[in-house]
Protein backbone atom coordinates (compact mmCIF):
# COMPACT_ATOMS: atom_id res chain seq x y z
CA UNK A 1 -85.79 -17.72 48.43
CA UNK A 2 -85.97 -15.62 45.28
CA UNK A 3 -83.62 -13.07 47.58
CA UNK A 4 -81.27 -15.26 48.51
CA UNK A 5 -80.43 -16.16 44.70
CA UNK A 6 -80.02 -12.40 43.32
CA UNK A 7 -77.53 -12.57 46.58
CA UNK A 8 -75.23 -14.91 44.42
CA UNK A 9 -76.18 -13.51 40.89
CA UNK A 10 -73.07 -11.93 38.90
CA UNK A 11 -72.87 -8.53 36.97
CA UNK A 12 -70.33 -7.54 34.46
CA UNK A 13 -68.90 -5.09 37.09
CA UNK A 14 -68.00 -7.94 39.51
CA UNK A 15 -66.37 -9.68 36.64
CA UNK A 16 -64.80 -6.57 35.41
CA UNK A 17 -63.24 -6.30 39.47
CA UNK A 18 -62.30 -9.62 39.84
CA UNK A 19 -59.90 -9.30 36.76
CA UNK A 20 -58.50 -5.94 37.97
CA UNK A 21 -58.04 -7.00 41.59
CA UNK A 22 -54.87 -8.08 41.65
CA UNK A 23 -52.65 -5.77 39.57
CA UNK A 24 -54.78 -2.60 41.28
CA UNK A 25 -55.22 -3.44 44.70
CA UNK A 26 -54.77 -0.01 45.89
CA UNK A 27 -58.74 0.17 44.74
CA UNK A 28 -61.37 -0.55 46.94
CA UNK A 29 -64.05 -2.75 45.21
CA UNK A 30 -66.67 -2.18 47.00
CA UNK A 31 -66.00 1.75 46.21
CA UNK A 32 -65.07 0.74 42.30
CA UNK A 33 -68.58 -1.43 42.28
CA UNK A 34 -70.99 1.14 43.45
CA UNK A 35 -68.85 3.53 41.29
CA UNK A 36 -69.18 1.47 38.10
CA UNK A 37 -72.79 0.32 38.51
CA UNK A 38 -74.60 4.21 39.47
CA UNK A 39 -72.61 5.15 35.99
CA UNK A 40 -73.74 1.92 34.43
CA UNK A 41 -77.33 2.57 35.59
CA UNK A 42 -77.31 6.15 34.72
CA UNK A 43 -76.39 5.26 31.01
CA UNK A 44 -78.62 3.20 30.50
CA UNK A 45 -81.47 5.16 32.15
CA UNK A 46 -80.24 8.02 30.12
CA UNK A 47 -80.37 6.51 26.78
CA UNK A 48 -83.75 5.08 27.80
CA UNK A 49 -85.40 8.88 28.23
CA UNK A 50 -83.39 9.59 24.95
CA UNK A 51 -85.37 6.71 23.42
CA UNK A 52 -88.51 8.04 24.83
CA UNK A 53 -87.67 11.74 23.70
CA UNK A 54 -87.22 10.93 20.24
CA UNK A 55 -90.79 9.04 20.20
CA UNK A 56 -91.92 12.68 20.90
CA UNK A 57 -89.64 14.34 19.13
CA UNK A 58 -88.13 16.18 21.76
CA UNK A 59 -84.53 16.64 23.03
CA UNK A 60 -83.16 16.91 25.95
CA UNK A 61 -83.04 21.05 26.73
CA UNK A 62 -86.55 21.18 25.20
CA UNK A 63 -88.33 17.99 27.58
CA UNK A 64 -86.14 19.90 30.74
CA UNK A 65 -87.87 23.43 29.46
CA UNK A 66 -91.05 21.99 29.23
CA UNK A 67 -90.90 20.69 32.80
CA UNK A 68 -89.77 23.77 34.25
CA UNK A 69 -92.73 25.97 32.77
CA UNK A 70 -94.88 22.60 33.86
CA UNK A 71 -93.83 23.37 37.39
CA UNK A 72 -94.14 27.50 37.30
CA UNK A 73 -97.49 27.07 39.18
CA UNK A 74 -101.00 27.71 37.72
CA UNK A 75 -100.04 29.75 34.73
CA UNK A 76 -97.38 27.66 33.52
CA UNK A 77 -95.51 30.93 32.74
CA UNK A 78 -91.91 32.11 32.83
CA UNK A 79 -89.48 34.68 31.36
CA UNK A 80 -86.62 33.27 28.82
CA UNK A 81 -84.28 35.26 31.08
CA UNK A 82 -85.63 33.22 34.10
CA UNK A 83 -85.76 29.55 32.09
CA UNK A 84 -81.92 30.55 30.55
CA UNK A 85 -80.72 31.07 34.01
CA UNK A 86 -82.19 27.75 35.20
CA UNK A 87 -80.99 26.25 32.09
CA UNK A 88 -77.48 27.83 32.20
CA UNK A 89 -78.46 28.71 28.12
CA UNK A 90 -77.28 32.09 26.65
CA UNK A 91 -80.05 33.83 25.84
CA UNK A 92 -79.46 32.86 21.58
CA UNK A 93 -79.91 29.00 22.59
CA UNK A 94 -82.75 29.95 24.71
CA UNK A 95 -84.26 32.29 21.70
CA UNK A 96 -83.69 29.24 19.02
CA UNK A 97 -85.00 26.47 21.55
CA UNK A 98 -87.95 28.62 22.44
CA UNK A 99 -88.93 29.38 18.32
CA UNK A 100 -88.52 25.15 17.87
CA UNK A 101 -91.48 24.70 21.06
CA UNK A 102 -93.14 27.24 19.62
CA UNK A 103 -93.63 26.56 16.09
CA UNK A 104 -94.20 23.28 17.34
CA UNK A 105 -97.56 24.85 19.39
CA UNK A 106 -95.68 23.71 22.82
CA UNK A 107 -94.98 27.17 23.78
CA UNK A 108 -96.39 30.80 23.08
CA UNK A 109 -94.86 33.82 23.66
CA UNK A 110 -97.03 36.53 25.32
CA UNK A 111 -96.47 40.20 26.33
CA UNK A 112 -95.18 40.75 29.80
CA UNK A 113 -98.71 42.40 32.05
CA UNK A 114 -95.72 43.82 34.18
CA UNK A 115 -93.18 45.06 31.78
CA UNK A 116 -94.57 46.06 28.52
CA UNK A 117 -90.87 45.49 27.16
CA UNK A 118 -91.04 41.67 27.96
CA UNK A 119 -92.69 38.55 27.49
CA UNK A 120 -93.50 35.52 28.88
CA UNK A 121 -93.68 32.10 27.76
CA UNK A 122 -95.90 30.05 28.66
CA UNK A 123 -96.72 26.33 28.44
CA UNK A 124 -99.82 25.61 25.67
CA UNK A 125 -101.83 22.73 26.38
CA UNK A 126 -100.41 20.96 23.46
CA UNK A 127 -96.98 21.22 25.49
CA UNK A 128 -98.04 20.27 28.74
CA UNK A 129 -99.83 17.35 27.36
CA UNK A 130 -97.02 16.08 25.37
CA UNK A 131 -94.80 16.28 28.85
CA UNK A 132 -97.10 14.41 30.84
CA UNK A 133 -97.21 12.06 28.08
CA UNK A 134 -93.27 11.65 27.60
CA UNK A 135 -93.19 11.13 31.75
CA UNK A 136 -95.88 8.68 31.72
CA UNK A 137 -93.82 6.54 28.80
CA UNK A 138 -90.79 7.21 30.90
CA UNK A 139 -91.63 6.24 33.83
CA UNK A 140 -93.26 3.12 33.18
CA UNK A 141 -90.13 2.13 31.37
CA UNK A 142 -88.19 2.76 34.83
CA UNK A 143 -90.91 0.95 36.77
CA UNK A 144 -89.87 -2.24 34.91
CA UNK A 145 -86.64 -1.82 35.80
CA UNK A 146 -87.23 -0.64 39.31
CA UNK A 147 -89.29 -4.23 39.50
CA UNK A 148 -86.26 -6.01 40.67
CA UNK A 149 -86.58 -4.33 44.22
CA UNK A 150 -89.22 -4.79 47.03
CA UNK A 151 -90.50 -2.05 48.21
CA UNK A 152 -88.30 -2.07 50.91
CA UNK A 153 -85.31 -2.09 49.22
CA UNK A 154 -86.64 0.82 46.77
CA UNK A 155 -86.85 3.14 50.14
CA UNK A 156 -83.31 1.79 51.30
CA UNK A 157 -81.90 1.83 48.30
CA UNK A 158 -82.98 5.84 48.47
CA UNK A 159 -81.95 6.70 51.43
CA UNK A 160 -78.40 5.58 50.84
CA UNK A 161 -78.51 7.24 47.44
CA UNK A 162 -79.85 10.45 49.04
CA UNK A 163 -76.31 10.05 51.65
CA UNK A 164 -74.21 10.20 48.83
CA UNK A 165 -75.79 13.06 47.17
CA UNK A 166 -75.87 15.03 50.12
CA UNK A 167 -71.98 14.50 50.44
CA UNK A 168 -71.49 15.18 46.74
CA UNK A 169 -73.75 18.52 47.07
CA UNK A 170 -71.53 19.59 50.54
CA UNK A 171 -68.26 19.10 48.68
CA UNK A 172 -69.94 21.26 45.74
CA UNK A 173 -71.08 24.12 47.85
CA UNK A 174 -74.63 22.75 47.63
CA UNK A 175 -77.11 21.53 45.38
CA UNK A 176 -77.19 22.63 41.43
CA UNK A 177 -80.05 25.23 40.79
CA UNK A 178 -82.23 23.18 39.16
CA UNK A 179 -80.68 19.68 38.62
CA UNK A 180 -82.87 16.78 38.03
């Protein structure tokens, strides 16, 4: 039963269609709704994880560089030429965002065991804790929203997701190098 009444349940978007209808009817609402709520949605999320980031005092570039040397395998190592790249960073914002983590103790810079002209950074404990702490706040503030599905409808609602994607990254030339 509890279905069959989010079935009837309004959103600002179908109010914001039904008052557009008429004078654009060249749109297709359907499109213009799925449109307007994945932006809506994102938004929010995204200001959500800003929320979050500033409890840890984090941005943006630094929480994405943190999980990128989270996922560099055992080590938790990478060059700044490597995380720029991944980044799409010049290699000044990568030098000043790299001198914030590590005066912060998130990051250390080490000498290179394969090129004695470069270094590595790598991931401190302090760093990777503080990551897997800003996840774990994040996601259990998109669990609560992710509530208002089944199960069911989580895995659905992925797979059509996942269709449009795929489109988006065909008409692109394929997916972003390290887009998440």
């Amino acid at each position: 039963m509890a279905t069959k009444t989010r079935a009837v349940e309004r959103d600002h978007i179908d109010r914001f269609l039904d008052s557009i209808r008429e004078r654009l009817p060249m749109l297709d609402p359907e499109v213009e709704g799925l449109v307007d709520r994945i932006g809506g949605l994102s938004r929010r999320f995204k200001k959500a994880l800003d929320e979050t980031l500033a409890e840890f005092d984090l941005d943006y570039a630094e929480y994405k560089l943190l999980g990128l040397l989270s996922r560099e395998g055992e080590v938790f190592r990478s060059s700044p030429g490597k995380l720029a790249r991944m980044m799409e960073l010049s290699s000044g914002a990568m030098t000043n965002r790299l001198d914030r983590l590590e005066q912060a103790g998130l990051v250390r810079r080490l000498r290179d065991p394969n090129d004695r002209r470069g270094i590595q950074v790598e991931l401190t404990n302090k760093g990777k804790g503080l990551y897997e702490d800003a996840i774990g706040v994040q996601g259990r503030k998109e669990s609560l929203v992710a509530a208002a599905l089944t199960n069911a409808e989580k895995k659905q609602l992925n797979a059509l997701l996942r269709r449009l994607m795929i489109e988006f990254e065909r008409a692109e030339g394929g997916p972003p190098p390290e887009d998440c």
